[in-house]
C-alpha atoms as a PDB file:
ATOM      1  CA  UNK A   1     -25.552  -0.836   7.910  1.00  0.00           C
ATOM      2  CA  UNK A   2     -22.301  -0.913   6.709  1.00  0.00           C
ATOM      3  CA  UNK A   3     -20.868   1.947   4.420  1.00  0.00           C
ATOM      4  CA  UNK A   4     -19.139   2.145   1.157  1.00  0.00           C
ATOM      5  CA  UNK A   5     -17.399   5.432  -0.017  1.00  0.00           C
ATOM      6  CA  UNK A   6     -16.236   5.860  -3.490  1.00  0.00           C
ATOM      7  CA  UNK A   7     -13.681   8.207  -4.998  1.00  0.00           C
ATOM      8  CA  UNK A   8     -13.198   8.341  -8.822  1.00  0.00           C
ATOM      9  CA  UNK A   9     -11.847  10.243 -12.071  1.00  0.00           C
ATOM     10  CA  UNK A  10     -14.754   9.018 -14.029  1.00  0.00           C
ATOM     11  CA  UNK A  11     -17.126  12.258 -13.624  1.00  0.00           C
ATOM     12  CA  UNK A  12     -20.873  11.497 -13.495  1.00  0.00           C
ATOM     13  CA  UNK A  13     -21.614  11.842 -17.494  1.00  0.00           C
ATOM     14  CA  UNK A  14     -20.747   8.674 -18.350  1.00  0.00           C
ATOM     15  CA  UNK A  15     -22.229   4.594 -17.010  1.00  0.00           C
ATOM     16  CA  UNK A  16     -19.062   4.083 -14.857  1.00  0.00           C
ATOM     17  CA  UNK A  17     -20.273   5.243 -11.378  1.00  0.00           C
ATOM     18  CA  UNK A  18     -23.561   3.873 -11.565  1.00  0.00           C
ATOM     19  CA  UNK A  19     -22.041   0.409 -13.285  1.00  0.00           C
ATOM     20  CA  UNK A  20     -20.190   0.184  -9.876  1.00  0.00           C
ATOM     21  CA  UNK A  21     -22.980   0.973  -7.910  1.00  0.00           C
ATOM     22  CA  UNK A  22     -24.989  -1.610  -9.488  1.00  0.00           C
ATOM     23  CA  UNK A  23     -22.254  -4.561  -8.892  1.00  0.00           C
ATOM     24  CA  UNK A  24     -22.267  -3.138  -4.911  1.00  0.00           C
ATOM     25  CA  UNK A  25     -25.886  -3.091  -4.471  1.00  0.00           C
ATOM     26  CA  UNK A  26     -26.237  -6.565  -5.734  1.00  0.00           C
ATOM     27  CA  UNK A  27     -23.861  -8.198  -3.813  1.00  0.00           C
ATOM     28  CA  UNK A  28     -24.349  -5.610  -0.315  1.00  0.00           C
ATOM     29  CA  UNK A  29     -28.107  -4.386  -0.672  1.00  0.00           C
ATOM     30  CA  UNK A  30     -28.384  -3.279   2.585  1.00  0.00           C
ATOM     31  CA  UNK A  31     -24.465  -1.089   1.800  1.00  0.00           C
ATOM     32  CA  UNK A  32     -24.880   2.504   2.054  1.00  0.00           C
ATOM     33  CA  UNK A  33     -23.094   4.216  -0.802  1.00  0.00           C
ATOM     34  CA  UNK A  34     -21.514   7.365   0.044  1.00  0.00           C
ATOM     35  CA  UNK A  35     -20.264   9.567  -2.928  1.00  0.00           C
ATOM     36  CA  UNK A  36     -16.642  11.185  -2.144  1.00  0.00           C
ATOM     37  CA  UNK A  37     -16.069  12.806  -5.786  1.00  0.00           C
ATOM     38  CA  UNK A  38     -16.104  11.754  -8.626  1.00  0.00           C
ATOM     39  CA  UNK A  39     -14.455  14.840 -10.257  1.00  0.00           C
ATOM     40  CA  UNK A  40     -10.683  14.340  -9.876  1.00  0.00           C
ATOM     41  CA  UNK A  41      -8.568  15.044 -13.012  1.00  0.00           C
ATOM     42  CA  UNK A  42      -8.030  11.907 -14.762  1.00  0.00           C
ATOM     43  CA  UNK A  43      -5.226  10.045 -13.578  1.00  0.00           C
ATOM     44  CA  UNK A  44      -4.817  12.522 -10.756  1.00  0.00           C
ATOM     45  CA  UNK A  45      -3.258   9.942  -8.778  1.00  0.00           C
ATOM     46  CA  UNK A  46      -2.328  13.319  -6.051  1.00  0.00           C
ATOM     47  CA  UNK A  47      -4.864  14.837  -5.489  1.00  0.00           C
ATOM     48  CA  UNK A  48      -7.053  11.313  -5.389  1.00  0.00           C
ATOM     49  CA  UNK A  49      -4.169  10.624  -2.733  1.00  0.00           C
ATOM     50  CA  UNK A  50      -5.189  13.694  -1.068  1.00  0.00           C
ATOM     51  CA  UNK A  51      -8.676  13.424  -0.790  1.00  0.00           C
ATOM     52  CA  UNK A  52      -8.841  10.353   0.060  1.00  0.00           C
ATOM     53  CA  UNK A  53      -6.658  11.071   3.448  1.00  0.00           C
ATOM     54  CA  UNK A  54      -9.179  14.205   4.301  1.00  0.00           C
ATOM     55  CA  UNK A  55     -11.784  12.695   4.334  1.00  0.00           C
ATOM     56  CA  UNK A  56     -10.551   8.953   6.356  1.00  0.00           C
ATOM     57  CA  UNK A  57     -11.098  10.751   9.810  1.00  0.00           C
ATOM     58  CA  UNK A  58     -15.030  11.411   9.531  1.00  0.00           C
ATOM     59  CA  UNK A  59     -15.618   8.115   9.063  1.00  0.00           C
ATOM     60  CA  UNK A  60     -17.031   5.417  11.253  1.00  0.00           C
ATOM     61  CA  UNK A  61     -14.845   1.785  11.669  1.00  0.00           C
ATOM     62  CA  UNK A  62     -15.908  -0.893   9.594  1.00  0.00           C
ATOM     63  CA  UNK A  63     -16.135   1.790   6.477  1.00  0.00           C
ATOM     64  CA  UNK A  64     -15.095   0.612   2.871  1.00  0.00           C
ATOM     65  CA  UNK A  65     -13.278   3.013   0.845  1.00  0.00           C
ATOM     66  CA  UNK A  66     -13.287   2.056  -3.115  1.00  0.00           C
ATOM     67  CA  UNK A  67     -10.737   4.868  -4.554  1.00  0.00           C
ATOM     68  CA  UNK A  68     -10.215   4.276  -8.568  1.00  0.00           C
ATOM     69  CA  UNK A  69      -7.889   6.305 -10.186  1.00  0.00           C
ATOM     70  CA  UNK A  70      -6.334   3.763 -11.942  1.00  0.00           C
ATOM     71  CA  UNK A  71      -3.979   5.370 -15.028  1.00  0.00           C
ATOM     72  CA  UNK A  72      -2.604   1.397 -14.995  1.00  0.00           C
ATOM     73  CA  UNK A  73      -5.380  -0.778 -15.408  1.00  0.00           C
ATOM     74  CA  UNK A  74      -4.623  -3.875 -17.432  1.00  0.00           C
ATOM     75  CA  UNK A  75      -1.228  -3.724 -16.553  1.00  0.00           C
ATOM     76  CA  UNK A  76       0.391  -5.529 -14.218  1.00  0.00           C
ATOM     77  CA  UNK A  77      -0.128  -3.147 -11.226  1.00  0.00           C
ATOM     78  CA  UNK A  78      -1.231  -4.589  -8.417  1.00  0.00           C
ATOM     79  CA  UNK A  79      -4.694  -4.193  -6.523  1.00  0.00           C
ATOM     80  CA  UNK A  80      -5.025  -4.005  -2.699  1.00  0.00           C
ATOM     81  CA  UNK A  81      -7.289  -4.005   0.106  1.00  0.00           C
ATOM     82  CA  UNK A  82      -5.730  -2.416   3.430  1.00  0.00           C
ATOM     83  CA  UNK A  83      -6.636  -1.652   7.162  1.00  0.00           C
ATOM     84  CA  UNK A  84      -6.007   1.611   8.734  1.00  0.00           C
ATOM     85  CA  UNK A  85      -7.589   2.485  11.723  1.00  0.00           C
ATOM     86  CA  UNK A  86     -10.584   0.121  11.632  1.00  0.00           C
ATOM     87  CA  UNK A  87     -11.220   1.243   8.038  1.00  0.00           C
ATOM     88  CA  UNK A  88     -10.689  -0.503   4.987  1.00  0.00           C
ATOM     89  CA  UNK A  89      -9.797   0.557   1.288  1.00  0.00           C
ATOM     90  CA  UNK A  90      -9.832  -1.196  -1.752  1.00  0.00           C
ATOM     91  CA  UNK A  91      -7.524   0.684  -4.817  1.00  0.00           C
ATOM     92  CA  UNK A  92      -5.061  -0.243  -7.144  1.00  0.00           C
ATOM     93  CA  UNK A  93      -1.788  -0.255  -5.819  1.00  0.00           C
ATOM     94  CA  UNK A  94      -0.192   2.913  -7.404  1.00  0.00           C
ATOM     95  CA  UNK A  95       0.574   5.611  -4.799  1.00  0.00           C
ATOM     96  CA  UNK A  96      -3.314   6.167  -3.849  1.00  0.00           C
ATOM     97  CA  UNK A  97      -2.996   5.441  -0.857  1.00  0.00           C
ATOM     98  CA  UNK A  98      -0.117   6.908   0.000  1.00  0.00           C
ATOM     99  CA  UNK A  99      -0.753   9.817   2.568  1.00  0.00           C
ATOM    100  CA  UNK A 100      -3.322   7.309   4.379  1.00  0.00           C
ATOM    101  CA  UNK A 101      -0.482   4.808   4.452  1.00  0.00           C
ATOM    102  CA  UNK A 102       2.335   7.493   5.606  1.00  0.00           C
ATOM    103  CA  UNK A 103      -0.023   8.890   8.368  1.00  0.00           C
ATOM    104  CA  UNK A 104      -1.716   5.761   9.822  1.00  0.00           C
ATOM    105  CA  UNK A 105      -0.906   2.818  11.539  1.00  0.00           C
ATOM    106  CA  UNK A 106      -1.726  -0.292   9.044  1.00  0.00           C
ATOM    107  CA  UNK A 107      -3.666  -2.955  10.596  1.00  0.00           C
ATOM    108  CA  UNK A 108      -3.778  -5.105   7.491  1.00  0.00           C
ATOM    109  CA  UNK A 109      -2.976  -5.245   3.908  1.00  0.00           C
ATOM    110  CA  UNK A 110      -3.391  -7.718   0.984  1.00  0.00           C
ATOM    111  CA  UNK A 111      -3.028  -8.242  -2.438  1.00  0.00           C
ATOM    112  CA  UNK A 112      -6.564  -8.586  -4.279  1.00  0.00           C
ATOM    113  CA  UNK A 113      -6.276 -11.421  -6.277  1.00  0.00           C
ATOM    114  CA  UNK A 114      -9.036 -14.251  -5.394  1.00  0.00           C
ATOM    115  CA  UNK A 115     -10.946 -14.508  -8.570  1.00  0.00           C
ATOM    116  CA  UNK A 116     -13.927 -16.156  -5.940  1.00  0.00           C
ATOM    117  CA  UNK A 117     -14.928 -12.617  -4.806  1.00  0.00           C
ATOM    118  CA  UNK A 118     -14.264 -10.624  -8.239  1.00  0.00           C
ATOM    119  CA  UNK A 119     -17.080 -10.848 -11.450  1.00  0.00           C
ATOM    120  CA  UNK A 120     -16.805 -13.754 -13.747  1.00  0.00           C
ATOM    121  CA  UNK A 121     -16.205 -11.868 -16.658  1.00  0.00           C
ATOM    122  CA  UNK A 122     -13.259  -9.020 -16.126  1.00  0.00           C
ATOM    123  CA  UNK A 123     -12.782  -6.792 -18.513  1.00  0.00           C
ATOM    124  CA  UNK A 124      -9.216  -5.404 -19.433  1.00  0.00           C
ATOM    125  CA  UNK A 125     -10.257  -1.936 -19.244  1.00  0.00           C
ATOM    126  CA  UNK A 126     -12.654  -1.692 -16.096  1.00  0.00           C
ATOM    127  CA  UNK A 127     -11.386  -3.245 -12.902  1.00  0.00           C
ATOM    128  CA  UNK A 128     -13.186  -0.965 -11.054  1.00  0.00           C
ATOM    129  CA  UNK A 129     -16.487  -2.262 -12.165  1.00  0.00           C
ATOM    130  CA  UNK A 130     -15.140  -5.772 -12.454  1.00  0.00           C
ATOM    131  CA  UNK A 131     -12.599  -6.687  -9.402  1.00  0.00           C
ATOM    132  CA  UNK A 132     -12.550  -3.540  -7.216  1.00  0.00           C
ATOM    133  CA  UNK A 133     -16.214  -2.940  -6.253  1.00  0.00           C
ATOM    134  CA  UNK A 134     -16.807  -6.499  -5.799  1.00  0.00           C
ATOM    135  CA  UNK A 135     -13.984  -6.485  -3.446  1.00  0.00           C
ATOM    136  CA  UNK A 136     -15.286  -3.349  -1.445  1.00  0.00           C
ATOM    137  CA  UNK A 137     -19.014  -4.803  -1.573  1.00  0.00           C
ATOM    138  CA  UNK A 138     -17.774  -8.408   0.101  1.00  0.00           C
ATOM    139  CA  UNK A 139     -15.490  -6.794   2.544  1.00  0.00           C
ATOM    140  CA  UNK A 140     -18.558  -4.750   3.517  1.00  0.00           C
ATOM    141  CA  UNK A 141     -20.895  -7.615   4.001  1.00  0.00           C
ATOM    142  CA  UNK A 142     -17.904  -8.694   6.147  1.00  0.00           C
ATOM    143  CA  UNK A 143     -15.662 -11.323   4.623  1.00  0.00           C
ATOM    144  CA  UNK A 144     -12.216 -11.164   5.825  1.00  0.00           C
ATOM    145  CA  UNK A 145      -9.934  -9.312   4.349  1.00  0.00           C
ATOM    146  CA  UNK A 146      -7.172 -11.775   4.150  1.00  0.00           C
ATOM    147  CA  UNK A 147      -9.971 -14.304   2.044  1.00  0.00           C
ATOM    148  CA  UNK A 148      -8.690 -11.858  -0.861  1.00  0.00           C
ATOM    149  CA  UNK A 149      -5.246 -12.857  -1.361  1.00  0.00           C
ATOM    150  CA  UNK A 150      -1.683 -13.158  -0.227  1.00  0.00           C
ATOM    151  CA  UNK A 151      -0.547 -10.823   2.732  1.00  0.00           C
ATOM    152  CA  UNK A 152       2.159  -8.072   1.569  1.00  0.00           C
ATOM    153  CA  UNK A 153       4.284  -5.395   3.365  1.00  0.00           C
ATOM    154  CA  UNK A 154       5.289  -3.671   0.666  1.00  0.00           C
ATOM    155  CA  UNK A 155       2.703  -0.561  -1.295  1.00  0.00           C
ATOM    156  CA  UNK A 156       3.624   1.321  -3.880  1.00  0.00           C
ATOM    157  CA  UNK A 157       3.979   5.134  -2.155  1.00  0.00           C
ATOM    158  CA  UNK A 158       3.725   8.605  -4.032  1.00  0.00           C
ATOM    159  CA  UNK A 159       7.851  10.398  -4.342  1.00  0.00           C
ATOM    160  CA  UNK A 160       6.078  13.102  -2.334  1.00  0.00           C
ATOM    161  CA  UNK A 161       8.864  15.857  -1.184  1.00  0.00           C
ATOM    162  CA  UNK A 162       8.524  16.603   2.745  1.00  0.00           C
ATOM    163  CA  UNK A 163       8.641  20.043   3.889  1.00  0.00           C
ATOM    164  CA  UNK A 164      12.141  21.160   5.097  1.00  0.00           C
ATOM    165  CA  UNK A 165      13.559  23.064   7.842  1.00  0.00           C
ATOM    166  CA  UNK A 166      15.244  26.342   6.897  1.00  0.00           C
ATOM    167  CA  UNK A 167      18.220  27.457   9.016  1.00  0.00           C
ATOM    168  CA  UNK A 168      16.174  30.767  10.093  1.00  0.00           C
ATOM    169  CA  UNK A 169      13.565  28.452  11.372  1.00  0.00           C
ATOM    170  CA  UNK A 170      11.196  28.352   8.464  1.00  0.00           C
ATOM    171  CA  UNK A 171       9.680  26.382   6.207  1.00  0.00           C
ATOM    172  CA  UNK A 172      10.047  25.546   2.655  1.00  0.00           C
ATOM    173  CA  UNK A 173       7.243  23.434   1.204  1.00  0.00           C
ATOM    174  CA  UNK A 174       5.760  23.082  -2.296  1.00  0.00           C
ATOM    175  CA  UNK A 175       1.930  23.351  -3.887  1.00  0.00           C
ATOM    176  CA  UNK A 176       0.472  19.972  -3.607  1.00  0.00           C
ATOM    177  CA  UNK A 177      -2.867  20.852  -5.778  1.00  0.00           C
ATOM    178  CA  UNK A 178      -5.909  23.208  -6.036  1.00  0.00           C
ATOM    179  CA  UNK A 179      -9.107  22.471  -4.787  1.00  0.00           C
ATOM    180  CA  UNK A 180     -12.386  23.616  -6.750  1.00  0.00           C
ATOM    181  CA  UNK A 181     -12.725  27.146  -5.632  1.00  0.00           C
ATOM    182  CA  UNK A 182      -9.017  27.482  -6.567  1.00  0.00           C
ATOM    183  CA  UNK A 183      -7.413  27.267  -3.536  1.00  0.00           C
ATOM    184  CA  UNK A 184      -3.542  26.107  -3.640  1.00  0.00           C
ATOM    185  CA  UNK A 185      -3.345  23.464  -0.636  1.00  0.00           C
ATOM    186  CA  UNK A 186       0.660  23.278   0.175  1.00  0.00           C
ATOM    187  CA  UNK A 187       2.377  19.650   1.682  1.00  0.00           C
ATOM    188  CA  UNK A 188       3.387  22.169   4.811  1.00  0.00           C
ATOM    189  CA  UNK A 189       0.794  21.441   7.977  1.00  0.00           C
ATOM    190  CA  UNK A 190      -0.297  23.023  11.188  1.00  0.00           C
ATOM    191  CA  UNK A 191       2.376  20.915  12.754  1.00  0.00           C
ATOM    192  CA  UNK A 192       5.494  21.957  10.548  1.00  0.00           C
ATOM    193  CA  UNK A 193       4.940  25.732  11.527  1.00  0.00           C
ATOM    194  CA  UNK A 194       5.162  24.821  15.310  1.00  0.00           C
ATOM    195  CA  UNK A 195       8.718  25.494  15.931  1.00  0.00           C
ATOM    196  CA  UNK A 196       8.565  28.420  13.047  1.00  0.00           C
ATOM    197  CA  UNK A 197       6.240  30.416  15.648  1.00  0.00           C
ATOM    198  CA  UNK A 198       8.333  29.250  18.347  1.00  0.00           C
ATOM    199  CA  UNK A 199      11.054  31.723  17.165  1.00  0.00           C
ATOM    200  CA  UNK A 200       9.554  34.390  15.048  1.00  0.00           C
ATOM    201  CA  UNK A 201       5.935  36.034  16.360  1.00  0.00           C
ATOM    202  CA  UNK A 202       5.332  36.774  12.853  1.00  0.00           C
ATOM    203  CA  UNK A 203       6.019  35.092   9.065  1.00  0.00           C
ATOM    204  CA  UNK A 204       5.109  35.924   6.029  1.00  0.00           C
ATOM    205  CA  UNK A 205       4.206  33.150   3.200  1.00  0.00           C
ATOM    206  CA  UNK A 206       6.162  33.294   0.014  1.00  0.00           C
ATOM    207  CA  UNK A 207       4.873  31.777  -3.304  1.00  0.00           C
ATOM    208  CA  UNK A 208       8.156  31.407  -5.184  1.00  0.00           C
ATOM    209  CA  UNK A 209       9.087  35.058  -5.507  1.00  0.00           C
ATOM    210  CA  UNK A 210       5.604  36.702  -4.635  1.00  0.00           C
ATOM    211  CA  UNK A 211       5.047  37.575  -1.150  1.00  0.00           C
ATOM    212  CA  UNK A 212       1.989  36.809  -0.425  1.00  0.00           C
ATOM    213  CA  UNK A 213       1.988  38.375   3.268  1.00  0.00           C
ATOM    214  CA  UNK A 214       1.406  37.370   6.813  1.00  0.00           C
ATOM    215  CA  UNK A 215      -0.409  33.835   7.982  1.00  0.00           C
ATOM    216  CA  UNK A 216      -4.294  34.838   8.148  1.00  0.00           C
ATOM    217  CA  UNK A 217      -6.912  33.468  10.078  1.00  0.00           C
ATOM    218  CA  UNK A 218     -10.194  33.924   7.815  1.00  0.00           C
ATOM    219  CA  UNK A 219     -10.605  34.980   4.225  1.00  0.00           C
ATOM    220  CA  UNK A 220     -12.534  38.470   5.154  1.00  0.00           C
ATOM    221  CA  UNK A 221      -8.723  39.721   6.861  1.00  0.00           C
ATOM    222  CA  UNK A 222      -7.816  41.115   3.404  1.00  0.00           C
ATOM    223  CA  UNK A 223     -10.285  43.095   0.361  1.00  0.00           C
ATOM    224  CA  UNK A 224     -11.818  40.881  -2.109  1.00  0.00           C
ATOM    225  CA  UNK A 225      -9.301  40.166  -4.906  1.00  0.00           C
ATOM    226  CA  UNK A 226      -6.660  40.392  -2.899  1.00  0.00           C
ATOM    227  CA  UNK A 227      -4.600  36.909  -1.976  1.00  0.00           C
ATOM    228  CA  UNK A 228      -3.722  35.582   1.601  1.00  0.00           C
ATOM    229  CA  UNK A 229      -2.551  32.450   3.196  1.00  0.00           C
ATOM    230  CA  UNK A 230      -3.657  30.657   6.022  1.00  0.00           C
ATOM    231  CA  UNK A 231      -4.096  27.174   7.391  1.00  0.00           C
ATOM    232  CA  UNK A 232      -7.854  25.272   5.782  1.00  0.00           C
ATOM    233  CA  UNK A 233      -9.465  23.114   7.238  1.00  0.00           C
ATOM    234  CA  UNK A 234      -7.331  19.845   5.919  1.00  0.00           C
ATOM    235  CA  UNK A 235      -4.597  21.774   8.558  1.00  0.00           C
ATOM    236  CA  UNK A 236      -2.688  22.157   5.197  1.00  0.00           C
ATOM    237  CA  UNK A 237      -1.392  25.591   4.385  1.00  0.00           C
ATOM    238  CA  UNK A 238      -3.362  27.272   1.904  1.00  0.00           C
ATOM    239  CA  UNK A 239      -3.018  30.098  -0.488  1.00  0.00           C
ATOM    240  CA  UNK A 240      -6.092  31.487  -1.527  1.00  0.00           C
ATOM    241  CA  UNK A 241      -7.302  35.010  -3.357  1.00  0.00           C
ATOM    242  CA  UNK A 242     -10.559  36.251  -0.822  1.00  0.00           C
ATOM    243  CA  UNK A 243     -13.680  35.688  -3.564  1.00  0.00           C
ATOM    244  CA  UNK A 244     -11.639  34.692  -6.270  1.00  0.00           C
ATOM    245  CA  UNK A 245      -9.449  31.950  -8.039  1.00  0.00           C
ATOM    246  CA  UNK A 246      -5.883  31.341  -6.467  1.00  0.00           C
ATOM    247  CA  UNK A 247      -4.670  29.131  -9.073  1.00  0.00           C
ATOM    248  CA  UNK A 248      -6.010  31.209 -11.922  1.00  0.00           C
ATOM    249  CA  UNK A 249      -4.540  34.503 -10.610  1.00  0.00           C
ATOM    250  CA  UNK A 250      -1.388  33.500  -9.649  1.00  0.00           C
ATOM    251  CA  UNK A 251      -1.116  30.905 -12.151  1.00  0.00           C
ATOM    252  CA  UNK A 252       1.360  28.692 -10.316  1.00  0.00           C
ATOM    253  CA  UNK A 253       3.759  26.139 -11.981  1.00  0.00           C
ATOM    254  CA  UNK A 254       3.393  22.381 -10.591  1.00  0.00           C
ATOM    255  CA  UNK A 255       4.687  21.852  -7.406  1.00  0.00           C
ATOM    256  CA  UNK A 256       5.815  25.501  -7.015  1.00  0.00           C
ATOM    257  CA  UNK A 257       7.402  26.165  -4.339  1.00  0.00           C
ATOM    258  CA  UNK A 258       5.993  27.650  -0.727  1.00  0.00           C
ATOM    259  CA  UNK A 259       8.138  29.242   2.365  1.00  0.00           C
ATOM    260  CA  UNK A 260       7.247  30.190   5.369  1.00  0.00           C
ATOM    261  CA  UNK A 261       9.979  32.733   6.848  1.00  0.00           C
END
């Protein structure tokens, strides 16, 4: 049966979810509808960016991913439907899929713009409900991606800063966001720290000024309250406070900066 993800700002309290779910199920009944989150900050275009690369590897081929975080709707932002590794995503095209797009090969990508496969009446405010899931429901039942419009090579993409190399072999990086539990997830991976560990057999992690000590391997390695930093399970760099609230307790300014040294 073919699967459907979907990844929103619109929180559950509201119709919007379950309006989209409605225009899927009538057009893929037999769609599996898998919900990512619906709890990302409104127009959180990063972190939406984010999550949507974690969770691309669990999936099986043939999987639809319908991401709307969509600060531009009714503009004249685009809206795409891509190929990456056997997987598809439908979004609008406004840095969302940026990490997938940096990190994977693209198979396929088009502009979404063939009124055939969209609702007849599309409201200004809602092309989630009214373009997007429509989209994602007929590319699950397995219409071609290129019946949706024009071929492009061009996506909008996220001004993300990479980490850098620092003379003495570290690594300066920045805070990317916080996930629920508080935990600041940095742009610096497993990989970046390779050659670091190459040259020193121990670093300690910086948050601007604040040391925040050595890389850790589990939460329990320091006393509760205390912070520590150590690669999650995204491979990302983390700094976290061991049963407490990273972001609240160090109260970091956006995109603060991270080094490794």
């Amino acid at each position: 049966m073919p699967i459907i993800t979907l990844l929103t700002d619109f929180g559950t309290q509201d119709h919007y979810v379950a309006a989209m779910k409605g225009v899927i199920l009538q057009i893929a009944p037999a769609a599996t509808v898998v919900d990512i989150t619906h709890e990302i900050a409104p127009q959180d275009v990063v972190r939406a960016a984010f999550v949507l690369r974690q969770i691309w590897n669990w999936y099986p081929p043939g999987t639809v991913h319908l991401a709307v975080v969509d600060p531009g709707v009714g503009s004249n932002r685009r809206i795409v439907a891509g190929r990456y590794a056997g997987q598809y995503v439908v979004a609008p095209d406004n840095g969302l899929i940026s990490m997938v797009h940096h990190e994977l090969r693209v198979e396929a990508m088009h502009v979404v713009d063939n009124r055939k496969y969209a609702l007849a009446n599309i409201s200004a405010t809602f092309h989630g409900r009214d373009i997007m899931a429509p989209a994602a429901a007929h590319l699950a039942r397995g219409v071609a991606i290129r019946n949706f419009g024009p071929p492009t090579d061009h996506v909008e993409v996220l001004q993300m800063a990479a980490p850098q190399r620092r003379p003495d072999h570290g690594v300066t990086g920045q805070v990317l966001c916080a996930d629920r539990f508080g935990n600041l997830i940095t742009n610096i991976t497993r990989h970046d720290l390779l050659p670091t560990f190459q040259h020193h057999r121990e670093v300690k992690v910086y948050l601007g000024a604040t040391c925040i000590g050595p890389l850790r391997t589990s939460y329990h390695e320091v006393a509760a309250g205390q912070p520590l930093a150590l690669i999650g399970s995204s491979d990302h760099l983390e700094i976290s406070v061991n049963c407490g609230n990273a972001a609240k307790a160090l109260s970091p300014e956006p995109d603060a900066r991270v080094e490794v040294r």
